[in-house]
N, C-alpha and C. Protein backbone atom coordinates (compact mmCIF):
# COMPACT_ATOMS: atom_id res chain seq x y z
N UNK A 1 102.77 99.39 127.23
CA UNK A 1 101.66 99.71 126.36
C UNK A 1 100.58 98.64 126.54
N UNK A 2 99.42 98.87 126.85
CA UNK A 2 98.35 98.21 126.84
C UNK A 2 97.79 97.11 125.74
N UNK A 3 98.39 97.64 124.55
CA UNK A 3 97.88 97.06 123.12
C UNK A 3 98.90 96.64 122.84
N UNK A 4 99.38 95.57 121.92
CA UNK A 4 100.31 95.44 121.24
C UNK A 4 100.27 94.13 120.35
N UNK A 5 101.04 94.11 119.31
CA UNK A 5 100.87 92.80 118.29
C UNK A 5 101.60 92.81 117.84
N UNK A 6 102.18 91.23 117.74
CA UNK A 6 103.48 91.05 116.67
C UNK A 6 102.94 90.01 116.09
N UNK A 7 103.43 89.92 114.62
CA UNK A 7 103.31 88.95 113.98
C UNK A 7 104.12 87.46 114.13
N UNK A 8 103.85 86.39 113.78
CA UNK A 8 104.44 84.85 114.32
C UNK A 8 104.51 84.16 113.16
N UNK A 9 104.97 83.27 112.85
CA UNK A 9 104.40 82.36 111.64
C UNK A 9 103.02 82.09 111.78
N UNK A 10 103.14 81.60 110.29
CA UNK A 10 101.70 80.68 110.03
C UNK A 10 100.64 81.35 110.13
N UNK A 11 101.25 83.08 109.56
CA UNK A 11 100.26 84.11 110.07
C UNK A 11 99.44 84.75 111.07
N UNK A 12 100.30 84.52 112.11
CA UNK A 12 99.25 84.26 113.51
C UNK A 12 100.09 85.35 114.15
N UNK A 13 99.26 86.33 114.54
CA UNK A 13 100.08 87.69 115.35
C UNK A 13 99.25 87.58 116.97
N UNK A 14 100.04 87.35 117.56
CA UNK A 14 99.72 87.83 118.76
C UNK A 14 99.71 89.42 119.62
N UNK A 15 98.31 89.28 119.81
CA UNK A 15 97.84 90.46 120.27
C UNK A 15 97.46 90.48 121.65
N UNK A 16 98.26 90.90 122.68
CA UNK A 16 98.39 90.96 123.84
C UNK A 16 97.56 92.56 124.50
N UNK A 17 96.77 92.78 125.15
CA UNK A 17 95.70 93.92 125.86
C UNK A 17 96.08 93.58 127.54
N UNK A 18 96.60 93.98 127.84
CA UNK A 18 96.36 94.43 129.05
C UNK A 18 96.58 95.72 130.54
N UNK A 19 95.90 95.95 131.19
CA UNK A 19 95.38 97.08 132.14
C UNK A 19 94.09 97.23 131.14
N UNK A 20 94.12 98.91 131.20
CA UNK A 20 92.92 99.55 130.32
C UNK A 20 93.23 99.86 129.11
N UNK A 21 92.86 99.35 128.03
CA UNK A 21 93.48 99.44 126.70
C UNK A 21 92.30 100.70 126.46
N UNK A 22 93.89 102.20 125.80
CA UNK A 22 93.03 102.84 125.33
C UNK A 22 92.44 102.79 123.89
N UNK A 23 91.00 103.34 123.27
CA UNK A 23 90.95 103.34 121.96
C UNK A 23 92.03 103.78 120.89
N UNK A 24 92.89 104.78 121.35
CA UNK A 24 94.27 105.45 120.48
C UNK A 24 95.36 104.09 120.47
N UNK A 25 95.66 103.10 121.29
CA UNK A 25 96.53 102.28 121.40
C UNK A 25 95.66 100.82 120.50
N UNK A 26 94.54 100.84 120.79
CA UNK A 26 93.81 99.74 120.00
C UNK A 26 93.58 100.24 118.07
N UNK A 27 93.43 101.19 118.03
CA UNK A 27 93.45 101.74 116.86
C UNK A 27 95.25 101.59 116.08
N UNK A 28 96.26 102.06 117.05
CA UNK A 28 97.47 102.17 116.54
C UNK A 28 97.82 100.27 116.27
N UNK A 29 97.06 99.28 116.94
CA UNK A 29 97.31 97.83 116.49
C UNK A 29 96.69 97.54 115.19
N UNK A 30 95.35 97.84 114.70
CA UNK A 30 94.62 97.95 113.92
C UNK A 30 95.21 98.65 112.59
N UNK A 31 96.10 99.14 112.23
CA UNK A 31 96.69 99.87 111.54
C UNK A 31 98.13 99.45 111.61
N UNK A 32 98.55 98.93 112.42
CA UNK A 32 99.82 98.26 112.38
C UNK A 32 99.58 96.83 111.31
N UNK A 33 98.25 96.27 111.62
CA UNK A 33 97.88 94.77 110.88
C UNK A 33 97.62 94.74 109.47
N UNK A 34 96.61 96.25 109.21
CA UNK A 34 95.60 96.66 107.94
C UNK A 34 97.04 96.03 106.69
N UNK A 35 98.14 97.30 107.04
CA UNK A 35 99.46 96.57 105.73
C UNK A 35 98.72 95.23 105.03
N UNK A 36 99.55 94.69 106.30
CA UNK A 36 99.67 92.90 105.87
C UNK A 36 98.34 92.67 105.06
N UNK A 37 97.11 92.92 106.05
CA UNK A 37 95.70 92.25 105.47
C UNK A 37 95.73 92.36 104.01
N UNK A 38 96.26 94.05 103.54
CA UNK A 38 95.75 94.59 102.32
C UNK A 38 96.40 93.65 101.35
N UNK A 39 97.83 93.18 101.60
CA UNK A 39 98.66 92.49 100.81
C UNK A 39 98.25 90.89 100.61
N UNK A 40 97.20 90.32 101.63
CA UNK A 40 96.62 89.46 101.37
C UNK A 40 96.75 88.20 102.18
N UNK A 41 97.42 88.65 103.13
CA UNK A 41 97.60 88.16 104.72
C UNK A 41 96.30 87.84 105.12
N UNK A 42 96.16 86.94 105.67
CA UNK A 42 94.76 86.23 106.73
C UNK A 42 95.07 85.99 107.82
N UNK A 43 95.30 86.67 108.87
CA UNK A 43 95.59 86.91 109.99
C UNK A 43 94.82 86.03 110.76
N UNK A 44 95.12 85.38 111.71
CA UNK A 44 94.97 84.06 113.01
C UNK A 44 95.12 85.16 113.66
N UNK A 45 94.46 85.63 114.61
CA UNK A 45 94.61 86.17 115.99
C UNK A 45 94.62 85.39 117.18
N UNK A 46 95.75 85.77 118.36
CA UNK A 46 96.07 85.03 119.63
C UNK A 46 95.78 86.29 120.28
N UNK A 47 94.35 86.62 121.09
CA UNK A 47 94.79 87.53 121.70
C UNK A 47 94.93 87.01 123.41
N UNK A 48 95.44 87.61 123.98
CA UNK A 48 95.83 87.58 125.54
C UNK A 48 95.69 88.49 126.07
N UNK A 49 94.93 87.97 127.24
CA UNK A 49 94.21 89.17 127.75
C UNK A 49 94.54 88.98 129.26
N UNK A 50 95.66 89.99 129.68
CA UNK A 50 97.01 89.57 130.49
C UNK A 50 96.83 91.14 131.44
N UNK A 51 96.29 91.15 132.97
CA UNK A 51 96.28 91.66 133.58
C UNK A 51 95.44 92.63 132.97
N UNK A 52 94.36 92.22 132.13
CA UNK A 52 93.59 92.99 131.75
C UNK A 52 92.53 93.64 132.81
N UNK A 53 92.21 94.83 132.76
CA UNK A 53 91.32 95.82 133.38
C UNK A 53 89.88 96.05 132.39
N UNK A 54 89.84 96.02 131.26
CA UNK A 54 89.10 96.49 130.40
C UNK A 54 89.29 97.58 129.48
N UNK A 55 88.27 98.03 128.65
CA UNK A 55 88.27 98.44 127.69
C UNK A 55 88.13 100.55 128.11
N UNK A 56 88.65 101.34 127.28
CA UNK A 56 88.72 102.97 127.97
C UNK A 56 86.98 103.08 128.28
N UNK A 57 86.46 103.36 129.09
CA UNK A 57 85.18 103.87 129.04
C UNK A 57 85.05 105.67 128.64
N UNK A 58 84.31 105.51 127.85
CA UNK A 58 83.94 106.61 127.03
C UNK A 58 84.24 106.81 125.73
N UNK A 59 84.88 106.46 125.24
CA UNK A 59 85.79 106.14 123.86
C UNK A 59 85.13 106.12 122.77
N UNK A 60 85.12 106.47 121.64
CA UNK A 60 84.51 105.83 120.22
C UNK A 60 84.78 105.19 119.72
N UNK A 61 84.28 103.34 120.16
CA UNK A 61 84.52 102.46 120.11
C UNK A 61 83.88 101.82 118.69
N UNK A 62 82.99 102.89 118.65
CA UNK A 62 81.80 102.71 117.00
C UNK A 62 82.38 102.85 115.93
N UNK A 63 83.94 103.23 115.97
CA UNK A 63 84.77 103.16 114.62
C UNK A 63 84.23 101.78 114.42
N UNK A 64 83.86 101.81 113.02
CA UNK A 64 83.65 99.76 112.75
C UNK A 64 84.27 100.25 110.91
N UNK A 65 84.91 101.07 110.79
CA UNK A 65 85.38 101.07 109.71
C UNK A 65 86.70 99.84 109.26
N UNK A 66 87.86 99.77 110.48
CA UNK A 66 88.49 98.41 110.33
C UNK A 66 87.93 97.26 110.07
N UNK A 67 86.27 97.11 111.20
CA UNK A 67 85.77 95.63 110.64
C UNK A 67 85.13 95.63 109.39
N UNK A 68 84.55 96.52 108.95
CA UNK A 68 83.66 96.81 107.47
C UNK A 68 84.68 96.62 106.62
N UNK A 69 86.42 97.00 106.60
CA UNK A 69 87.42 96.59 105.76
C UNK A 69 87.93 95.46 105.45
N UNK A 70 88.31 95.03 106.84
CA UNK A 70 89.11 93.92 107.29
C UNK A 70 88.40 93.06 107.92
N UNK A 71 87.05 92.86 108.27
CA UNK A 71 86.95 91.63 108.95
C UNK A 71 86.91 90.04 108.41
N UNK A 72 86.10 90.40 106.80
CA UNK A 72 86.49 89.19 106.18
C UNK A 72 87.47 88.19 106.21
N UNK A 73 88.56 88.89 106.30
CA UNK A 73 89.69 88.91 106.01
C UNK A 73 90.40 88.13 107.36
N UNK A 74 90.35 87.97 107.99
CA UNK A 74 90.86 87.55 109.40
C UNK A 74 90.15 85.91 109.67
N UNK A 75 91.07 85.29 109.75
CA UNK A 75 90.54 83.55 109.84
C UNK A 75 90.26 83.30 110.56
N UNK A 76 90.76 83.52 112.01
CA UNK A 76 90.53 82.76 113.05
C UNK A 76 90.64 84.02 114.08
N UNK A 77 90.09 84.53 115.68
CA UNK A 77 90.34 84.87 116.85
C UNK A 77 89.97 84.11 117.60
N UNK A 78 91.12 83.77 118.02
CA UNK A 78 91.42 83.00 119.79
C UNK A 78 91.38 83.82 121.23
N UNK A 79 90.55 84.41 121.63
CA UNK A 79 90.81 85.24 123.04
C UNK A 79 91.35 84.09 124.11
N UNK A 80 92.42 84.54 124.90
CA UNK A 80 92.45 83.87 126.23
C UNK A 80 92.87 84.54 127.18
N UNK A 81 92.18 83.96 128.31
CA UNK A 81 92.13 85.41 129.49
C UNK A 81 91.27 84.86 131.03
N UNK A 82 91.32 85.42 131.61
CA UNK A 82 90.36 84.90 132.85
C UNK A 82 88.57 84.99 132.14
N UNK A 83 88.34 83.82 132.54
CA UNK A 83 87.13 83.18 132.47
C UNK A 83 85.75 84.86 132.78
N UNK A 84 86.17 85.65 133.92
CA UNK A 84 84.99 86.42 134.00
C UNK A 84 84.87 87.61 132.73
N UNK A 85 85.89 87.74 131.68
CA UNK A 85 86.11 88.72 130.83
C UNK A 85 85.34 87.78 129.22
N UNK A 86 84.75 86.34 129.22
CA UNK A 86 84.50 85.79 128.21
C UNK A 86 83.19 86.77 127.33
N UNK A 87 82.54 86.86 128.25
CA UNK A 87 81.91 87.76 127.35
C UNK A 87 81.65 88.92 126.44
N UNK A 88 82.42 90.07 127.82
CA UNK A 88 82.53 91.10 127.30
C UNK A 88 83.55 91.28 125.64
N UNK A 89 84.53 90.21 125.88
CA UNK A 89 85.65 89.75 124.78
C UNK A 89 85.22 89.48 123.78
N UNK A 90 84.25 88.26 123.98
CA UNK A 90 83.63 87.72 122.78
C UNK A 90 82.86 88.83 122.33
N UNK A 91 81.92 89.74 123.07
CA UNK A 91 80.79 90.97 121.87
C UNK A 91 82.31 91.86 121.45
N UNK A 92 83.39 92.26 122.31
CA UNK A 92 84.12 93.47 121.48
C UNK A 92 84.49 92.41 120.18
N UNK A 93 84.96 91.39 120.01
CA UNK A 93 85.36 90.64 119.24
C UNK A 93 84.27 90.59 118.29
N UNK A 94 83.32 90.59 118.00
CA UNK A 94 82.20 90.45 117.31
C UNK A 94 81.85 89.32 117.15
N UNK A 95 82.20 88.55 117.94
CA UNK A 95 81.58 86.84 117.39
C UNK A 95 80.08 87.15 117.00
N UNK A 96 79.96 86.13 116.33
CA UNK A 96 78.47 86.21 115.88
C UNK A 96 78.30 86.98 114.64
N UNK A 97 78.76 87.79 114.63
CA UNK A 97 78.88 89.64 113.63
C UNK A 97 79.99 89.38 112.48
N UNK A 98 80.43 88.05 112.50
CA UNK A 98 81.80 88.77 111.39
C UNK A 98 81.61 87.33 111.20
N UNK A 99 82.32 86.63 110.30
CA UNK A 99 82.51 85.83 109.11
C UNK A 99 83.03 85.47 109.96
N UNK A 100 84.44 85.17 110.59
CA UNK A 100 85.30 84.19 111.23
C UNK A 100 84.78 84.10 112.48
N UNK A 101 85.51 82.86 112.81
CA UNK A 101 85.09 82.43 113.69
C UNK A 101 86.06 82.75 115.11
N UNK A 102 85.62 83.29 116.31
CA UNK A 102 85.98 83.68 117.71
C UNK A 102 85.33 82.67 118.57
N UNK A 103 86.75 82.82 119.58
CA UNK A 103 86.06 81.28 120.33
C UNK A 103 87.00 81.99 121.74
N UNK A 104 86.92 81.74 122.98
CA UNK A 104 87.30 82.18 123.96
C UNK A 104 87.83 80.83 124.76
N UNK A 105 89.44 81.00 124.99
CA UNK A 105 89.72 80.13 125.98
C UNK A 105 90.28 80.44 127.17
N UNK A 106 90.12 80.17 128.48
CA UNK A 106 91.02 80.35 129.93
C UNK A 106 92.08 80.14 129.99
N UNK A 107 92.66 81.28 130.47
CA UNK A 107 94.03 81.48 130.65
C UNK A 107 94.74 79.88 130.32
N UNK A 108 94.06 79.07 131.18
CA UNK A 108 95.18 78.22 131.65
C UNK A 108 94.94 77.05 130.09
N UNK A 109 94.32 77.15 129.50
CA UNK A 109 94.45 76.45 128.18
C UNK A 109 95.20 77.75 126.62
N UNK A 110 95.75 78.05 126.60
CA UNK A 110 96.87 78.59 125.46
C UNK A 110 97.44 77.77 125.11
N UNK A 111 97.55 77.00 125.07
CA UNK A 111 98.15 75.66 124.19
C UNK A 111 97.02 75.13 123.48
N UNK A 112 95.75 74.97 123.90
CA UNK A 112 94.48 74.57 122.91
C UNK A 112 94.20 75.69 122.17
N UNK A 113 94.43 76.85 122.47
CA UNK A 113 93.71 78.20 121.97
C UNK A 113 94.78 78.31 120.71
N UNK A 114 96.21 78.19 120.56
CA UNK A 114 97.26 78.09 119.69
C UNK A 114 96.55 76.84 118.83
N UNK A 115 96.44 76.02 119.08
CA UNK A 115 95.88 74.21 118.44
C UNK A 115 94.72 74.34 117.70
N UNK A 116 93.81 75.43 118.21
CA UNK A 116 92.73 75.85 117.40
C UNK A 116 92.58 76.64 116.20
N UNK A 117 93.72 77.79 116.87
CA UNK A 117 94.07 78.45 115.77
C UNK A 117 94.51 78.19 114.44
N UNK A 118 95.93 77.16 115.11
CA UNK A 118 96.05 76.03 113.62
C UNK A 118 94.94 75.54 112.88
């Protein structure tokens, strides 16, 4: 599966994307998390972005009803992944757009990207 997330301590679920993540598999993570959020969970995101291809092209990606719910709500996103995907990561991520703070690290630092998260 392209999408997937498990929860970790210290509230921190790692969310792993990689090939072509479709919108139906990114939506089914998004709804796997909402539970927790509603109960009052502040979710740290680790995502990894692991033989990633990108995002489905064509998709209705304009659902922004999860972030209009839940984005407050989410403390921290950590992307890490090859260096040429920082951008596109950081706008799906909404940096800039949402209250918490998203920060992008290279593959080869996940041990700072975990350190940050803390």
């Amino acid at each position: 599966m392209p999408a997937s997330i498990q929860r970790e301590s210290n509230n921190t679920y790692l969310l792993t994307l990689s090939g072509t993540v479709l919108r139906s598999e990114f939506g089914a993570v998004q709804d796997q998390t909402a539970p927790d959020i509603e109960t009052g969970v502040k979710p740290r995101i680790l995502a990894i972005l692991e033989n990633f291809e990108g995002w489905e092209l064509g998709a209705d990606w304009g659902d922004l009803e999860f972030l209009f719910s839940h984005s407050n709500e989410i403390a921290k996103i950590a992307i890490v992944g090859e260096p040429r995907w920082e951008h596109d990561a950081l706008a799906f991520a909404g940096a800039g757009f949402r209250k918490s703070p998203v920060k992008f690290f290279p593959t080869s630092q996940i041990a700072e990207a975990r350190a940050w998260l803390a």
